[in-house]
Each structure stands twice: as C-alpha cells, then as structure tokens.
Protein backbone atom coordinates (compact mmCIF):
# COMPACT_ATOMS: atom_id res chain seq x y z
CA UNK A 1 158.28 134.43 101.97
CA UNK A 2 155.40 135.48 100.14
CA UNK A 3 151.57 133.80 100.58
CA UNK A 4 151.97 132.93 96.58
CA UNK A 5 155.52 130.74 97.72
CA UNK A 6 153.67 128.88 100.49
CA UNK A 7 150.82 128.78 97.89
CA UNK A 8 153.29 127.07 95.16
CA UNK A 9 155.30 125.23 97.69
CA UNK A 10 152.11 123.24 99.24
CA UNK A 11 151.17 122.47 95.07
CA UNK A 12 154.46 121.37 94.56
CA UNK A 13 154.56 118.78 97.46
CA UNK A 14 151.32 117.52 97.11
CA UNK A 15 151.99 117.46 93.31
CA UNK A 16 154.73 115.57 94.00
CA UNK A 17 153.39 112.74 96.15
CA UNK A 18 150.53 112.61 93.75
CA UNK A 19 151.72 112.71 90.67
CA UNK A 20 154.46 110.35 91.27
CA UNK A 21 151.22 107.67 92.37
CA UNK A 22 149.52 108.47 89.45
CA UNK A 23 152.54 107.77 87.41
CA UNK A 24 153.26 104.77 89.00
CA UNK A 25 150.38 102.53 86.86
CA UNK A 26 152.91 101.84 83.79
CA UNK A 27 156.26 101.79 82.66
CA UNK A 28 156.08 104.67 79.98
CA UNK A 29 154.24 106.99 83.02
CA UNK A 30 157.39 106.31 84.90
CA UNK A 31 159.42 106.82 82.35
CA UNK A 32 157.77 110.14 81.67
CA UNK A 33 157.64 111.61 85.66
CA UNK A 34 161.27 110.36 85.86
CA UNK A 35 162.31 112.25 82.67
CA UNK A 36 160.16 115.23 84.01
CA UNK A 37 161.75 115.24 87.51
CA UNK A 38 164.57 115.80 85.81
CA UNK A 39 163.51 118.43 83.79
CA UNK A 40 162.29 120.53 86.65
CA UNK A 41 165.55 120.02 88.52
CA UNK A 42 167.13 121.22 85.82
CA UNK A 43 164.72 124.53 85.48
CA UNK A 44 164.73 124.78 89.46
CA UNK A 45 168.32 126.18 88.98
CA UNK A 46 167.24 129.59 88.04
CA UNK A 47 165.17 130.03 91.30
CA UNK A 48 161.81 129.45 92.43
CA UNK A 49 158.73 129.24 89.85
CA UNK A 50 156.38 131.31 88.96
CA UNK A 51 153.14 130.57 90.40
CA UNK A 52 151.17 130.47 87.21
CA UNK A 53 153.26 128.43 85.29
CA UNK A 54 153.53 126.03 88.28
CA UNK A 55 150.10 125.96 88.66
CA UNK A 56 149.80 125.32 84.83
CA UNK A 57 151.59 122.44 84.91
CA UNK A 58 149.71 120.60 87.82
CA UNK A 59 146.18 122.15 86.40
CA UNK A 60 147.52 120.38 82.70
CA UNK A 61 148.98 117.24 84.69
CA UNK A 62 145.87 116.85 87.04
CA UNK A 63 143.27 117.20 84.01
CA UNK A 64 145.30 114.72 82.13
CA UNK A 65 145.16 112.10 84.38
CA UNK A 66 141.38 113.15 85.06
CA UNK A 67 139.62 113.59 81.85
CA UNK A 68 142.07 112.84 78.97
CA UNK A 69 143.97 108.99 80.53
CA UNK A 70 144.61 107.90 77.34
CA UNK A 71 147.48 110.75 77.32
CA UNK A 72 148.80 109.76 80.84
CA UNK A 73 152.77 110.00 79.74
CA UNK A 74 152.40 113.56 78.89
CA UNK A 75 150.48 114.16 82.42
CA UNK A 76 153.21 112.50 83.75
CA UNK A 77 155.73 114.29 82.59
CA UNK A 78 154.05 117.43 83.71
CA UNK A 79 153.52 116.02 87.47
CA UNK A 80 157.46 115.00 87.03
CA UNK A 81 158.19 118.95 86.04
CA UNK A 82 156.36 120.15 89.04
CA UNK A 83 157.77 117.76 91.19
CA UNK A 84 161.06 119.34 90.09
CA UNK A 85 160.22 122.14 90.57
CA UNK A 86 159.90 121.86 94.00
CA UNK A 87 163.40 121.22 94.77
CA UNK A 88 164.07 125.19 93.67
CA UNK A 89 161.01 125.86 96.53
CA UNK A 90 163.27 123.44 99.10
CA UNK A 91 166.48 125.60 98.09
CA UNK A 92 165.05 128.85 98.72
CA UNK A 93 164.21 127.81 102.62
CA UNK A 94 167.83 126.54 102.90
CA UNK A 95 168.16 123.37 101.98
CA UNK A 96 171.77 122.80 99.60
CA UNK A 97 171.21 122.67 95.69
CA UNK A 98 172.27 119.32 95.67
CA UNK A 99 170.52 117.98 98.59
CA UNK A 100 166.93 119.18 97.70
CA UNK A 101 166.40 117.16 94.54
CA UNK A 102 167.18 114.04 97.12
CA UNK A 103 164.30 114.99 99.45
CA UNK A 104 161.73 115.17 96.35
CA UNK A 105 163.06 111.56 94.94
CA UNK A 106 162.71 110.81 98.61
CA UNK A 107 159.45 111.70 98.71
CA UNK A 108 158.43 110.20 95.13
CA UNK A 109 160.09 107.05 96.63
CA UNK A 110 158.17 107.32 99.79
CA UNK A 111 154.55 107.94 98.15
CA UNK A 112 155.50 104.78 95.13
CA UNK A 113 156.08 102.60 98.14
CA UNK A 114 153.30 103.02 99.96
CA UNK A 115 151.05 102.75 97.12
CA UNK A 116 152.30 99.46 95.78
CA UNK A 117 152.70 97.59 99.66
CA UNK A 118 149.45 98.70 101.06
CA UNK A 119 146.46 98.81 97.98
CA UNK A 120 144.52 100.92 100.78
CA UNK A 121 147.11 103.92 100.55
CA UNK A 122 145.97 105.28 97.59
CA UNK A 123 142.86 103.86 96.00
CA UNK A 124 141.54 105.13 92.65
CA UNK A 125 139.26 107.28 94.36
CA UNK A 126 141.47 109.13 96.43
CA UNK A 127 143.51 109.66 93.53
CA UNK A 128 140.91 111.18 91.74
CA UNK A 129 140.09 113.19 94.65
CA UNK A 130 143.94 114.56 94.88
CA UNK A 131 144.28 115.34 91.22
CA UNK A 132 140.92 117.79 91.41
CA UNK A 133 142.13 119.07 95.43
CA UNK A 134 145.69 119.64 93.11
CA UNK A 135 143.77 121.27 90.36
CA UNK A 136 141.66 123.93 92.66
CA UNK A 137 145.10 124.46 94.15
CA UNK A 138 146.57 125.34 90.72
CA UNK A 139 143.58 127.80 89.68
CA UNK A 140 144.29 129.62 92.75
CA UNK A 141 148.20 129.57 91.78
CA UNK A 142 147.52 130.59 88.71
CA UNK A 143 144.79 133.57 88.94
CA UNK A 144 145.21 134.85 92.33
CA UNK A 145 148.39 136.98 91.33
CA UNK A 146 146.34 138.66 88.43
CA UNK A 147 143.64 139.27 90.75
CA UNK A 148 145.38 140.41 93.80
CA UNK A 149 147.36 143.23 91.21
CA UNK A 150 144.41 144.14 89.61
CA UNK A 151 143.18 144.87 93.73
CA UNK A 152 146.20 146.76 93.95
CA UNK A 153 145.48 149.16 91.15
CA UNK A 154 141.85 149.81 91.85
CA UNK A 155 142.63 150.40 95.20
CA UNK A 156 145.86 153.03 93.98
CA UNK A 157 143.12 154.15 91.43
CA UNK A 158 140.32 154.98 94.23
CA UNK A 159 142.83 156.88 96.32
CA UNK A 160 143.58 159.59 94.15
CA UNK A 161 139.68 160.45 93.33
CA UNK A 162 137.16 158.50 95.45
CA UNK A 163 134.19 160.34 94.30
CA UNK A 164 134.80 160.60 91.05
CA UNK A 165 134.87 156.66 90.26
CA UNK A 166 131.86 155.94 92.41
CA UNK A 167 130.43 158.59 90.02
CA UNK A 168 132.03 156.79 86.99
CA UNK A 169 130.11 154.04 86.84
CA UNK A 170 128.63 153.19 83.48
CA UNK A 171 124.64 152.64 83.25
CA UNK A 172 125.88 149.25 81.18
CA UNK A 173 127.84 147.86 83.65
CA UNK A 174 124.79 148.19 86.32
CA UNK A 175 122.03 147.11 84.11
CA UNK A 176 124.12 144.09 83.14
CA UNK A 177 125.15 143.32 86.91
CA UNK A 178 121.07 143.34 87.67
CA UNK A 179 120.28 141.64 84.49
CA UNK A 180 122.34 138.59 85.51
CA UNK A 181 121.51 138.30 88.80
CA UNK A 182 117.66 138.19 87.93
CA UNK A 183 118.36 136.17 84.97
CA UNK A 184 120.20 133.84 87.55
CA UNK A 185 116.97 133.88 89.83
CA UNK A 186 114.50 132.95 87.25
CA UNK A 187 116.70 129.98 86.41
CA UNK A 188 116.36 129.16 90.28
CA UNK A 189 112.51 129.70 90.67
CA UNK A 190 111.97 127.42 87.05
CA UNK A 191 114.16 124.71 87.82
CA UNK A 192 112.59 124.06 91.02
CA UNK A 193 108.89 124.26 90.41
C-alpha cells in the first residue's frame, strides 16, 4: 500500500459521507449519487483508481456543489462515482467484492441519517467547509504523482552528472526566478503603505 492509495482511500471516504449529504437536498441529486454509486461499483471491478481521475471527480463534484449549484445533479453524480469507487479501495484491503459496495451504502446511509435527524450534523457551513477540505484533498490526488515522478527523474538526472547541471542553468531561468520574487515584494511594500 502505496501513500497515493491511503491518499485516494481517505478522498474516497470522506467523498463519500459528503457527497452523499450534499446530495441529499433533492430528489434528482439523489437520483443522480444513487445512479453514480452505481456507476463506480461498476468501474471498481477493474481494481483500484487512479489517483488523478479520482481526485478529478471529487475536485469536479466538490466545485459543483461550491461554485456552480445550479448543476448539483451532475456534482452528484460525480460524488456518487467516487463513492463507488471506494468499494474497489475496500476490496483491495480484503474486504469480498460483494460485501464492500454494502459498507459504502452503509456509510451513505449512515451520513443521510444523521443529516436529516439532527439539523446540527451537517449545517451548510460545514458542508461548504468539507467540499473545499475534499477539493485540497483532490489537488493533492491529482498532482502529487506528476510531481513526485518528475522528483524521481531529476534526482536519476543529477546522479549521473552533478556538476554539470548545476552548471546548466540558463541565465533566463535565474533572472526570471529573481524577477518574480522582487516583483512579488514590490506588490507587498505598495499594498501596505
């Protein structure tokens, strides 16, 4: 189990919970996170996601719901997807194929609950507050495996010549580096005289 897994696993779950909330303010968003539950169940069969695409889906479901409500269904259907997903995540630690997609309806079942017996569960705020916590958690999903192999590489790259990429290093790339950081310090002086 890789850091990424754990990484896509804790998106999924909290996804889940949240999403299935969120969905739960109309019939067609139910409609759509049921028909999107399904959907992921039915792509968790071919193993456990890739972390950008689920971290696509929950940064597309999450600024849905946050900036575009108007489109809710499809946000749902997204959130219902990733909570789908999951189920793959729940096989690959053990738990039978035909069992796991019971613990995320148990969980969706669970967090719906909650939200409609006790209005304090899950205010509007908090909701809000989950969908952007789920949407830093899905940039990390989704650019933290291009990042970490780029690492990779330079690091491969600067162990068969050292010296000669430190000498490398074009005079653009350092005049722009100091060019933006005092461009970035004037703006600070000036916008707090």
């Amino acid at each position: 189990m890789t850091l990424f897994f754990h990484l896509v696993w804790m998106l999924c779950a909290l996804g889940t919970a949240v999403f299935a909330i969120a969905a739960n303010r109309g019939v067609y968003r139910q409609a759509g996170f049921g028909a999107g539950l399904l959907a992921g169940v039915y792509l968790a069969r071919t193993g456990p996601p890739d972390p950008a695409f689920a971290g696509g889906l929950a940064l597309a479901g999450a600024a849905i719901f946050l900036f575009k409500p108007q489109y809710a269904v499809a946000a749902s259907v997204l959130g219902g997807v990733l909570a789908g997903l999951w189920s793959a995540l729940l096989q690959a630690q053990g738990i039978p194929f035909l069992a796991s997609p019971l613990v995320v309806v148990a969980l969706v079942g669970l967090s719906v609950w909650l939200a409609r017996s006790r209005p304090a569960f899950a205010p509007e705020r908090l909701l809000d507050e989950a969908l952007l916590a789920i949407g830093m958690l899905a940039i990390a999903a989704v650019t933290l495996p291009a990042i970490l192999d780029g690492w990779q590489t330079a690091v491969a790259l600067s162990a068969t010549s050292p010296r000669s990429a430190a000498l490398n290093l074009p005079l653009w790339t350092t005049v722009f580096i100091l060019g933006c950081t005092s461009l970035g310090g004037m703006y600070s002086v000036w916008s707090r005289r």
